[in-house]
Protein backbone atom coordinates (compact mmCIF):
# COMPACT_ATOMS: atom_id res chain seq x y z
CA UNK A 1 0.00 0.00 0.00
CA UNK A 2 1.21 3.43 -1.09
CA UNK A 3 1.37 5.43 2.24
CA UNK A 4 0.67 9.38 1.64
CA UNK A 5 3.92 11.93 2.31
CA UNK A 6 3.94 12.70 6.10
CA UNK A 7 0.74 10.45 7.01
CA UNK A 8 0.70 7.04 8.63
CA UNK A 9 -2.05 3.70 8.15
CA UNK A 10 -4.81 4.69 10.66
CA UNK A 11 -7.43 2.02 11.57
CA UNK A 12 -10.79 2.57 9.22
CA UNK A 13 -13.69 4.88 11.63
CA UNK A 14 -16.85 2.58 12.67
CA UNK A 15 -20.15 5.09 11.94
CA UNK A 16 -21.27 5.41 15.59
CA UNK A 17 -24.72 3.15 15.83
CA UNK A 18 -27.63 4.63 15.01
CA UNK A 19 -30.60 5.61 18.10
CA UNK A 20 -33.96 4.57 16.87
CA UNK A 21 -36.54 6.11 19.08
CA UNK A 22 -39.66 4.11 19.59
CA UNK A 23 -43.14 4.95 18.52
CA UNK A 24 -45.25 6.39 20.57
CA UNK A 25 -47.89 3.81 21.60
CA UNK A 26 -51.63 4.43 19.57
CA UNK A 27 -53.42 4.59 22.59
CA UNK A 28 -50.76 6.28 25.03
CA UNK A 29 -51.23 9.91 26.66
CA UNK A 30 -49.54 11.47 24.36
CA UNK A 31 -51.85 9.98 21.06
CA UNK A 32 -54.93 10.59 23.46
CA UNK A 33 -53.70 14.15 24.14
CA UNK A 34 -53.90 14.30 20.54
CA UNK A 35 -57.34 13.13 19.40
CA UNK A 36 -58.91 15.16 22.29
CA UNK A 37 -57.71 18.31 20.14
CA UNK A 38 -58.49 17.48 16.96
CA UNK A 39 -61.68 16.56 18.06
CA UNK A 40 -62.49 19.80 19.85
CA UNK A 41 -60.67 21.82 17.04
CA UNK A 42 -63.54 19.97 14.94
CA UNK A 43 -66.75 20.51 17.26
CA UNK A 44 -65.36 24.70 17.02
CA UNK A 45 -65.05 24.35 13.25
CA UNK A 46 -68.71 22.66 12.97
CA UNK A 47 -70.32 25.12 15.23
CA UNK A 48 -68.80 28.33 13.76
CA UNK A 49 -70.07 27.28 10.70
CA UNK A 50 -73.83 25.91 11.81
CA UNK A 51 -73.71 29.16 13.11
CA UNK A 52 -72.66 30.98 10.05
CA UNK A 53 -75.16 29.18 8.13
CA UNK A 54 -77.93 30.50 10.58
CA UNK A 55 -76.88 33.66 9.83
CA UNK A 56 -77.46 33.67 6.51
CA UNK A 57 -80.49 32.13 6.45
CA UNK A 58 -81.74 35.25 7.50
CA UNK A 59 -79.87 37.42 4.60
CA UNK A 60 -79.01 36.43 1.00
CA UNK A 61 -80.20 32.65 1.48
CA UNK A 62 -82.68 31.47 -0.52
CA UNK A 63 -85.64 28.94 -0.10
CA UNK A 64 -86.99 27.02 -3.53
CA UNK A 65 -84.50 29.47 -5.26
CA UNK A 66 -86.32 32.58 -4.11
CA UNK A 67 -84.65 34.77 -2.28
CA UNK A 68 -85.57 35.97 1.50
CA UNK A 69 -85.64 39.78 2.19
CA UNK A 70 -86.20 42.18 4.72
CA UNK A 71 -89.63 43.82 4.10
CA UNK A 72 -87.42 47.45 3.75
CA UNK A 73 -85.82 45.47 1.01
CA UNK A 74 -89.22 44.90 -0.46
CA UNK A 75 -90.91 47.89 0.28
CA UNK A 76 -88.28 49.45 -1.94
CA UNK A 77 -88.73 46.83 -4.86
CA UNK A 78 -92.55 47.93 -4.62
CA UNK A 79 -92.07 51.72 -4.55
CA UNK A 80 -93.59 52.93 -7.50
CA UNK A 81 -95.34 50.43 -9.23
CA UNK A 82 -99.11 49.24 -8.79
CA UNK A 83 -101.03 46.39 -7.06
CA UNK A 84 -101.76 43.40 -9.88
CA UNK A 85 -105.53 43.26 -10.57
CA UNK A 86 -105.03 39.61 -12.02
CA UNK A 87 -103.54 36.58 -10.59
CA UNK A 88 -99.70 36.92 -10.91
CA UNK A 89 -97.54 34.39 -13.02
CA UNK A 90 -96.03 31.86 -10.10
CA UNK A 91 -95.18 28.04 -11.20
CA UNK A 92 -93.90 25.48 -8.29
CA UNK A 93 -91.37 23.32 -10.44
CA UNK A 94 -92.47 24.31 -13.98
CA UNK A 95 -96.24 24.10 -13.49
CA UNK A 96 -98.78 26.55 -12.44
CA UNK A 97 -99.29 26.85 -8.57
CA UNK A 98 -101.75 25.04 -6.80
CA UNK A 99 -104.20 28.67 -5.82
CA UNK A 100 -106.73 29.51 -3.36
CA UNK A 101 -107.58 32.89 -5.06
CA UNK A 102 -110.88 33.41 -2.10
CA UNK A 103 -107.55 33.64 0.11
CA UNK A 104 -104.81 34.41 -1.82
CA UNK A 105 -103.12 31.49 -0.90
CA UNK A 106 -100.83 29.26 -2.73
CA UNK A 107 -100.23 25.82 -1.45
CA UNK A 108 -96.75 23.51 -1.95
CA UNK A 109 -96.65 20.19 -0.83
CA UNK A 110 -93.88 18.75 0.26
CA UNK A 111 -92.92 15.02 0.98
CA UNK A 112 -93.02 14.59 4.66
CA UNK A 113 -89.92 12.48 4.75
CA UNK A 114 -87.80 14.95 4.01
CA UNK A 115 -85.77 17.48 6.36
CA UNK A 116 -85.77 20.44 3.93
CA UNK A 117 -87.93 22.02 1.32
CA UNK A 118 -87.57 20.80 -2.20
CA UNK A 119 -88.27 22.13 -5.49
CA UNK A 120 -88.54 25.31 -7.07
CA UNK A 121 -90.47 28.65 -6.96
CA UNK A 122 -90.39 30.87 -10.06
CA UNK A 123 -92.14 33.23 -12.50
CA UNK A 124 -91.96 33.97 -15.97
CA UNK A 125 -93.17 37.29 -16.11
CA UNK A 126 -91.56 39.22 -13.02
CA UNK A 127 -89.31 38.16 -10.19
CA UNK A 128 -90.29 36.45 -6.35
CA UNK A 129 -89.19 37.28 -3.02
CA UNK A 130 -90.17 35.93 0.36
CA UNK A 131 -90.50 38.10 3.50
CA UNK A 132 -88.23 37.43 6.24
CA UNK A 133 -91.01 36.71 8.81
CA UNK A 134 -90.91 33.05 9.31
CA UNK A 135 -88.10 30.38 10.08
CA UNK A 136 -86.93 28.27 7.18
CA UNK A 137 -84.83 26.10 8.85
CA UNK A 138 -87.08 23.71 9.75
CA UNK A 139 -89.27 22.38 7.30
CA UNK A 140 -91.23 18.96 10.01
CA UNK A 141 -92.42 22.32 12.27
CA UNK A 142 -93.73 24.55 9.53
CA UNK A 143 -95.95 21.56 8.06
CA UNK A 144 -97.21 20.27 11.32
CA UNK A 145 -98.24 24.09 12.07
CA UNK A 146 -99.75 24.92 8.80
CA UNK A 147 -97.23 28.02 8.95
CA UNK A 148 -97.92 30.94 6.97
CA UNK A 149 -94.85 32.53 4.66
CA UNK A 150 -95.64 35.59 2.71
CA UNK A 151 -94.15 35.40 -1.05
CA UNK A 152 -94.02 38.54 -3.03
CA UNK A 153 -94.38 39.12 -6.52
CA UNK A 154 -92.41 41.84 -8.68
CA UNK A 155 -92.29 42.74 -12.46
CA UNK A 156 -91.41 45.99 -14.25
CA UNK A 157 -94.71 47.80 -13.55
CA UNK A 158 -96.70 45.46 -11.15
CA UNK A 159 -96.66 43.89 -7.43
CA UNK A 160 -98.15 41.32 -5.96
CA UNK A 161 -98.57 39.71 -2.36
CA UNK A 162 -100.02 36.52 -1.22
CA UNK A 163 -99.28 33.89 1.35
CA UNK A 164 -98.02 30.61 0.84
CA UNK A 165 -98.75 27.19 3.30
CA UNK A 166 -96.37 24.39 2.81
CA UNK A 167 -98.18 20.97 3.30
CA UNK A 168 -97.57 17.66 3.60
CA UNK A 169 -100.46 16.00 1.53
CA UNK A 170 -100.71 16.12 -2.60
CA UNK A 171 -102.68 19.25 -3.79
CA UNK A 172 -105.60 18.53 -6.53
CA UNK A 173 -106.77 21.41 -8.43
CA UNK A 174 -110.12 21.39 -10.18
CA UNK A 175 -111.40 23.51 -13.32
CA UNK A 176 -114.95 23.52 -14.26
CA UNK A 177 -114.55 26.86 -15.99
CA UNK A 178 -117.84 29.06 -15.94
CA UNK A 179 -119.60 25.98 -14.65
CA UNK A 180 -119.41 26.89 -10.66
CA UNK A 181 -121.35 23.87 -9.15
CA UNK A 182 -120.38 20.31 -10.52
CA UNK A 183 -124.03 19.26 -11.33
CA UNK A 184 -124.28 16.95 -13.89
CA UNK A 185 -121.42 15.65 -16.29
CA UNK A 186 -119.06 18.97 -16.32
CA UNK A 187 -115.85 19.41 -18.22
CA UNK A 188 -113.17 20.13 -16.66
CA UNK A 189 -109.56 19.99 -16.19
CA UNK A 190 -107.45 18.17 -13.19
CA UNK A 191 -103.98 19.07 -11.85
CA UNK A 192 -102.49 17.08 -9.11
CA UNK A 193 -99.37 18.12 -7.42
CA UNK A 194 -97.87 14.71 -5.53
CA UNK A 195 -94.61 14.77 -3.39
CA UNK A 196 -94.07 11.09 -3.22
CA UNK A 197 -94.29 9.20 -6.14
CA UNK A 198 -91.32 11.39 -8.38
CA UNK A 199 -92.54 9.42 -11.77
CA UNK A 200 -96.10 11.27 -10.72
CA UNK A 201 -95.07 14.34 -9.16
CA UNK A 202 -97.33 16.37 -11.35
CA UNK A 203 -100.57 15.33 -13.41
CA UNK A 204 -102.52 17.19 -15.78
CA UNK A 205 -105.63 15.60 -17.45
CA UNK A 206 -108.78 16.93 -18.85
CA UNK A 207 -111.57 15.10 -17.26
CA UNK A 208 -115.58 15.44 -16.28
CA UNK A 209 -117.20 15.64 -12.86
CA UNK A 210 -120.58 15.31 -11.34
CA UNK A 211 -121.81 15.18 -7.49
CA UNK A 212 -121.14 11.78 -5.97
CA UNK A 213 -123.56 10.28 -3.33
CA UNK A 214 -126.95 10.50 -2.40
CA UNK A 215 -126.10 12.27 0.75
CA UNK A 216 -123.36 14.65 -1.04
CA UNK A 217 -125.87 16.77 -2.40
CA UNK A 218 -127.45 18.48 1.18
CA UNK A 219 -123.42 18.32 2.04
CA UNK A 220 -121.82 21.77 2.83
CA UNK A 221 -118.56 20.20 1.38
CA UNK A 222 -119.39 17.53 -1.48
CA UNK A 223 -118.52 14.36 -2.79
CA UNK A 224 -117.56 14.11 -6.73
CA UNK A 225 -116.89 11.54 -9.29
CA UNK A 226 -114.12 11.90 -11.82
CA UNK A 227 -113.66 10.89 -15.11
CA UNK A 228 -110.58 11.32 -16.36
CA UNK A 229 -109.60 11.31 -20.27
CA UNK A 230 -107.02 8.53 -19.96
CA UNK A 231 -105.99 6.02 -17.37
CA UNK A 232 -103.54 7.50 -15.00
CA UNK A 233 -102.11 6.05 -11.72
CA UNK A 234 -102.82 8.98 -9.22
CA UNK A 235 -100.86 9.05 -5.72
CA UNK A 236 -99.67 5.77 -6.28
CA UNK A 237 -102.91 3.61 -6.68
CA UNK A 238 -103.97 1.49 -9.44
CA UNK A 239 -104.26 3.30 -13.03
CA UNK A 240 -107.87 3.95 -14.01
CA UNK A 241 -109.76 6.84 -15.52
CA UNK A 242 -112.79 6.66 -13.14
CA UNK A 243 -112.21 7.73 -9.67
CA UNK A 244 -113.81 8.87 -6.70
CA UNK A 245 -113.46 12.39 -4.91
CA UNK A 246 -114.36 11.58 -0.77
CA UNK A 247 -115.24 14.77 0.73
CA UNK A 248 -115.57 12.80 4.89
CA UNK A 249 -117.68 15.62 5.76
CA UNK A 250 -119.84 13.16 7.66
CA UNK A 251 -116.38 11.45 8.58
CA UNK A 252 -115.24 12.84 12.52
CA UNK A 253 -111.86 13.21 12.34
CA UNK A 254 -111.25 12.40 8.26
CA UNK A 255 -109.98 9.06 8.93
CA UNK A 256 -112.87 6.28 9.43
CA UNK A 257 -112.99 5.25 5.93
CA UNK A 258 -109.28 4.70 4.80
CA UNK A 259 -108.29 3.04 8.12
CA UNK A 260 -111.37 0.69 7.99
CA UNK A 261 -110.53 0.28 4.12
CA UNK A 262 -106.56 -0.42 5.04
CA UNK A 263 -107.66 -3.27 7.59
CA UNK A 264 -110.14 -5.11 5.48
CA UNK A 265 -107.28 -5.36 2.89
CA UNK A 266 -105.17 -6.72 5.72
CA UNK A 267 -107.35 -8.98 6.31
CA UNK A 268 -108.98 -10.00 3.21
CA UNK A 269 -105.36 -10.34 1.56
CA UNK A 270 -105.39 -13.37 4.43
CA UNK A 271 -107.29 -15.73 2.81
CA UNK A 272 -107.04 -17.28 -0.26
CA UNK A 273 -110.54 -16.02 -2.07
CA UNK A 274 -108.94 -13.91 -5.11
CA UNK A 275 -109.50 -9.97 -5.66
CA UNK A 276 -111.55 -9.61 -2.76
CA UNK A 277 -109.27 -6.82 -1.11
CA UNK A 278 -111.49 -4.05 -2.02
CA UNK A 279 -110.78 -0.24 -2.33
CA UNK A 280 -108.00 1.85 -1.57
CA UNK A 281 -107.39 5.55 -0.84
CA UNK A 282 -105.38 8.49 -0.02
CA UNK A 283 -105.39 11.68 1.02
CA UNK A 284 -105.16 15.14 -0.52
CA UNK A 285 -106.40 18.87 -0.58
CA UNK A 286 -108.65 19.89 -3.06
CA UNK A 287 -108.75 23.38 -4.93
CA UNK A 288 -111.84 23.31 -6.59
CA UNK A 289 -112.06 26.53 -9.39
CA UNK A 290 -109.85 28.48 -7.24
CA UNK A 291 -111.60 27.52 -3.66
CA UNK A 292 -109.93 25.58 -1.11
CA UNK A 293 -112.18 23.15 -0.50
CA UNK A 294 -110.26 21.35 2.39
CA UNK A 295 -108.99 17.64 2.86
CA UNK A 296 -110.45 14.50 0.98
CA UNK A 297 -109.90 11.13 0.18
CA UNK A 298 -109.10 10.02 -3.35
CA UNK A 299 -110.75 6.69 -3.88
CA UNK A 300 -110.61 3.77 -6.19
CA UNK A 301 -113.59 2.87 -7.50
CA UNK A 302 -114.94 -0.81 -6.53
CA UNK A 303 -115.74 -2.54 -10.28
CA UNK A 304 -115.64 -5.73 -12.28
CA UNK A 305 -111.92 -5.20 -12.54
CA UNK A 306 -111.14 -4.67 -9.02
CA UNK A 307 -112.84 -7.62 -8.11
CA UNK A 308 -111.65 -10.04 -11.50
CA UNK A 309 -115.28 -10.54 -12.38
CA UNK A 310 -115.51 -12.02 -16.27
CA UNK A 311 -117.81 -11.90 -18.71
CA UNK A 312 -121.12 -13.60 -17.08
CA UNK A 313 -120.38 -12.79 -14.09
CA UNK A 314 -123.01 -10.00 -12.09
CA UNK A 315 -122.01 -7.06 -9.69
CA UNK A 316 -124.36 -5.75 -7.42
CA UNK A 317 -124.50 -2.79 -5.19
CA UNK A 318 -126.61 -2.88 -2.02
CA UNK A 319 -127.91 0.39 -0.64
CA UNK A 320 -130.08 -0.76 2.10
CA UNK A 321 -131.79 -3.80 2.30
CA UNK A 322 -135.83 -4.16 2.14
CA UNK A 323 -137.31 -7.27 1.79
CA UNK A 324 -139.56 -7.32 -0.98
CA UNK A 325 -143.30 -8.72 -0.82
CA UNK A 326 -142.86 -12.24 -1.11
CA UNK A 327 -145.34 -11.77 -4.52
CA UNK A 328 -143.35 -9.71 -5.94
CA UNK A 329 -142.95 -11.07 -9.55
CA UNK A 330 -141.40 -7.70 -11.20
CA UNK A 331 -138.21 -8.01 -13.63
CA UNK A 332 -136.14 -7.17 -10.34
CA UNK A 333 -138.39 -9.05 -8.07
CA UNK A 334 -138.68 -6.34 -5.79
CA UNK A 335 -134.72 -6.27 -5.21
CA UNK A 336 -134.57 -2.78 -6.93
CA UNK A 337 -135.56 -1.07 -3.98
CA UNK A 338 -132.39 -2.36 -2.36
CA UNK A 339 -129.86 -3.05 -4.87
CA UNK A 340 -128.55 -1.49 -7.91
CA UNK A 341 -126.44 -3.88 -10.86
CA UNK A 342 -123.35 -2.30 -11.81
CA UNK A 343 -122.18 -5.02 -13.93
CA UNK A 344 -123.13 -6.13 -16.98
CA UNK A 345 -124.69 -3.15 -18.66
CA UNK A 346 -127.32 -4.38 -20.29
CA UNK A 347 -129.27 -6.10 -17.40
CA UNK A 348 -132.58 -8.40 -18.07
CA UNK A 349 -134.45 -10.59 -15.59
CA UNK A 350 -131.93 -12.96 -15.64
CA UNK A 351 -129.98 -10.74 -13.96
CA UNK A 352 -131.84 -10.30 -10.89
CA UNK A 353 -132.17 -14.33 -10.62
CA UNK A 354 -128.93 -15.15 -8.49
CA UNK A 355 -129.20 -11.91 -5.71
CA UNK A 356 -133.07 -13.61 -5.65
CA UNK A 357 -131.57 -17.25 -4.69
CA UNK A 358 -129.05 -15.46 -2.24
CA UNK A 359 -131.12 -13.17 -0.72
CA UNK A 360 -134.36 -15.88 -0.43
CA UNK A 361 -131.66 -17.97 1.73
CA UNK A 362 -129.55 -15.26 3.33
CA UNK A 363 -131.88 -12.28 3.73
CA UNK A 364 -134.79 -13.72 5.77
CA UNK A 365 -134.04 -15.39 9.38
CA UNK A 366 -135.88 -18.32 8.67
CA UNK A 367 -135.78 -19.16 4.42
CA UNK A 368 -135.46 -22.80 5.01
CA UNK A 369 -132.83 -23.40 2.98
CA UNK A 370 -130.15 -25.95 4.16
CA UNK A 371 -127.27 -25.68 4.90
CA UNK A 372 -125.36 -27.41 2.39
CA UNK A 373 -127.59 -25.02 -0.08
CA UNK A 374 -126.25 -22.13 2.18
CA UNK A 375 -122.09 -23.00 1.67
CA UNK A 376 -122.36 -23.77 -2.11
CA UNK A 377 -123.71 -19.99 -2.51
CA UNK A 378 -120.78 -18.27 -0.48
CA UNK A 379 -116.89 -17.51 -0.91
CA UNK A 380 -116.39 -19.19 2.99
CA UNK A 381 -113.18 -17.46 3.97
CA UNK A 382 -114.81 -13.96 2.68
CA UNK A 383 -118.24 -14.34 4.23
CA UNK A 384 -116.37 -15.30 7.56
CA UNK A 385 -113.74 -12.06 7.41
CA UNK A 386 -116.80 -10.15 6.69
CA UNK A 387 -119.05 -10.78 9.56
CA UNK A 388 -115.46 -10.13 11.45
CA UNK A 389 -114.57 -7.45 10.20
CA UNK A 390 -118.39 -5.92 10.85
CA UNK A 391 -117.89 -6.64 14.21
CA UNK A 392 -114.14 -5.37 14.96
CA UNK A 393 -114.57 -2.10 12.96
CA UNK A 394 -118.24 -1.57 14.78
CA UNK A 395 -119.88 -1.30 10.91
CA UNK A 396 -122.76 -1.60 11.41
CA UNK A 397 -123.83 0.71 8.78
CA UNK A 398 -122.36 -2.27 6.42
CA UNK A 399 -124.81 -4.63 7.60
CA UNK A 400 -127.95 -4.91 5.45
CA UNK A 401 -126.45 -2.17 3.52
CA UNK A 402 -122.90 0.05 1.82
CA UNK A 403 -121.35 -3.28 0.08
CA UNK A 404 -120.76 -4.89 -3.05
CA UNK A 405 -121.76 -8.59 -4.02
CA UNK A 406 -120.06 -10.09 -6.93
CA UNK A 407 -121.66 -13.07 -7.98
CA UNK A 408 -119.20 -15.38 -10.18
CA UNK A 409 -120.88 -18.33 -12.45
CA UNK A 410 -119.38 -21.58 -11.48
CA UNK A 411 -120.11 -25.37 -12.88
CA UNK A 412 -122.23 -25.81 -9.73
CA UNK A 413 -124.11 -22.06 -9.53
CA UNK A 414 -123.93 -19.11 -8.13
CA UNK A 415 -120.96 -18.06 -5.65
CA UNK A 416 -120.92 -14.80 -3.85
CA UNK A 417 -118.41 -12.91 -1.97
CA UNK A 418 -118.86 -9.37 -0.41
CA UNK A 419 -116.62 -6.09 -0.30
CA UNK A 420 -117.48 -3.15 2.44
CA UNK A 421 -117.90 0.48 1.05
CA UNK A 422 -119.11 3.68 2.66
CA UNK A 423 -116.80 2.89 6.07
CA UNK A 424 -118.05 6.77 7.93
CA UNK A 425 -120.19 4.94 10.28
CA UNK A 426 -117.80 2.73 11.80
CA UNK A 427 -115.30 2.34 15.27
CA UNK A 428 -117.76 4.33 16.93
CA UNK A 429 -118.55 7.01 14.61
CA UNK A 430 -122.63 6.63 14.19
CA UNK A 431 -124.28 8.48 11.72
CA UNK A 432 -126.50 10.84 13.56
CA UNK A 433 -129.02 12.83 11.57
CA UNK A 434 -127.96 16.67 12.50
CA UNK A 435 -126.61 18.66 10.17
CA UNK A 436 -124.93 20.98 12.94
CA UNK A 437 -122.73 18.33 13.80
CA UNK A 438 -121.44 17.60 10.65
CA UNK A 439 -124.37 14.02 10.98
CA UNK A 440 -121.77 12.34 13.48
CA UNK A 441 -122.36 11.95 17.04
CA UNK A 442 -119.74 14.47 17.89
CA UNK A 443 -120.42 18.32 19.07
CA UNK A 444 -118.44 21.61 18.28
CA UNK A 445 -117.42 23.51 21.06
């Protein structure tokens, strides 16, 4: 080895070891330390902004794209122009709001499920502003307490003012035109605003209406049928183009009929007698030509279809049931004082033949028939849940009266089963025959 001038070998220099320091421990002080502030840095960083967000929601924010402002801010949109003599231009997504012109009121539903408002406000004439005198921020309290917002309306040259309630049913408009009450077959046209069915959310048909119900007619708030143009499925029931419009004015508390028609379906759907499940229905608000008319209950309508009745098969309505003179040897044998056929159209004497046989053995307490005679005429499992379902729901306006019979044409006869209908008078609710009570046992105070 060649040894540099001056210098000497020196032994080679180790690298002096290297310290590793352990890692703190995940869930030692020092980590814990840690998470504790990050977590409170967090809660301060969430709160400042909730808070910021409340903030604005009383300034620039907006609800259904229109924006909120003071009423100085709107008294100085106003200045200058004049009051609208006409209804102003205002469309909840797209369509023409649902309007209560008696009131000035516009109503938007809104799908109860949901923790904000949804959809949009707008106008394609002028511009809309709400007044900042109401809470947006929670959508669950201003639906259960019908609260009132007041929406403004602003163009070039005009101004306009009305109120708005936000609501958790569907909203049905109805247009009769010049015709102002529905007597007879009026045209018309239907709009139906519906929050929870988004392939639905808005129907438009042209249709015709009359008064439905005997009783509907000395009604301060009437029943209607409604034809539509086409079959639609409205508020999720089946799709049909004849439907019925439930004012429940003799109803206490608007919901005897669609709970007694959810639990016969519960029970009927039990058994194994096919389409025997009856009606449906749901709720809405009604606008009739520019009226609020208040809440009712859309209904199916109970027909051959609903029921799977074929050709030769007969469906009868029963009103009320009076037993004919036993002489009786008319077309209808008498039966036409109780019973109307709604099914076939073209009805003869032969018609009226099987309600006769059921009605000789079931409509008389002692018709001698036996009982084998008896079973062969009825749908067991139905007759049985009907009787039941009398009894649980207290109908006993649906005994001797308010149901359907289909009779279906077997290779042995006749066999009947029975749907209810007309479910006011029922868990407790008797009809009572005052009008200042509404015909229900139950007094204003």
């Amino acid at each position: 080895m060649q040894i540099p001038f001056g210098g000497e070998v020196s032994p080679r220099r180790r690298s002096a070891p290297v310290k590793i320091r352990p890692a703190p421990e995940e869930n030692g002080p020092f980590a814990m330390k840690k998470k504790l502030v990050t977590l409170f840095v967090s809660i301060l960083l969430l709160a400042a902004v909730m808070s910021y967000r409340g903030i604005l929601a009383y300034s620039d924010l907006s609800c259904l794209s229109v924006k909120i402002l003071d009423p100085e801010r709107i008294q100085e949109q106003i200045t200058g122009k004049t009051l609208c003599e006409t209804l102003p231009d205002i469309r909840y997504n797209g369509q023409a709001v649902a309007w209560d012109a008696q009131t000035s009121t516009c109503y938007v539903s809104q799908n109860l499920g949901n923790r904000t408002w949804s959809g949009t406000l707008s106008s394609e004439t002028g511009k809309l502003y709400w007044e900042k005198t109401g809470s947006f921020r929670d959508l669950s309290s201003a639906l259960a307490e019908g609260r009132e917002y007041t929406l403004w309306y602003v163009d070039d040259t005009r101004w306009a003012c009305c109120t708005v309630i936000f609501t958790g049913l569907p909203v049905m408009t109805l247009d009769t035109g010049e015709y102002d009450e529905v007597r007879g077959e009026i045209p018309g046209t239907m709009t139906l605003f519906d929050p929870y069915h988004e392939s639905n959310a808005y129907t438009r048909s042209e249709c015709s209406c009359h008064y439905h119900g005997a009783s509907s007619e000395v009604y301060y708030k009437k029943s209607y049928k409604m034809e539509l143009t086409e079959k639609e499925s409205l508020l999720g029931l089946r799709a049909d183009d004849d439907w019925i419009l439930n004012g429940l004015y003799d109803d206490a508390g608007l919901v005897h009929n669609k709970f007694s028609y959810d639990v016969w379906q519960k029970i009927a759907q039990t058994n194994d007698v096919p389409d025997d499940e009856g009606t449906s229905g749901e709720f809405f608000e009604l606008i009739l030509n520019g009226e609020y008319r208040g809440v009712y209950l859309l209904t199916e309508r109970i027909d051959r279809k609903m029921l799977g009745l074929e050709e030769g098969d007969i469906l009868y309505k029963e009103h009320h049931w009076i037993p004919p003179e036993e002489e009786d040897d008319s077309v209808s044998f008498g039966l036409r004082d109780s019973f109307e056929i709604k099914y076939p159209d073209m009805i003869t004497r032969n018609e009226w033949i099987p309600l006769k046989e059921y009605m000789d053995i079931f409509g008389y307490e002692a018709s001698g028939a036996s009982y084998e005679d008896a079973l062969a005429m009825l749908r067991t499992e139905n007759s049985v849940d009907f009787s039941l379902f009398c009894m649980l729901t207290c109908a006993n306006d649906n005994l001797g009266r308010n149901a359907y019979y289909a009779a279906e044409r077997t290779e042995t006869g006749w066999v009947f089963k029975k749907v209810p209908w007309d479910l006011n008078a029922s868990w407790g609710n008797k009809w009572r025959d005052d009008w200042r009570s509404n015909f229900t046992p139950y007094q204003s105070k």
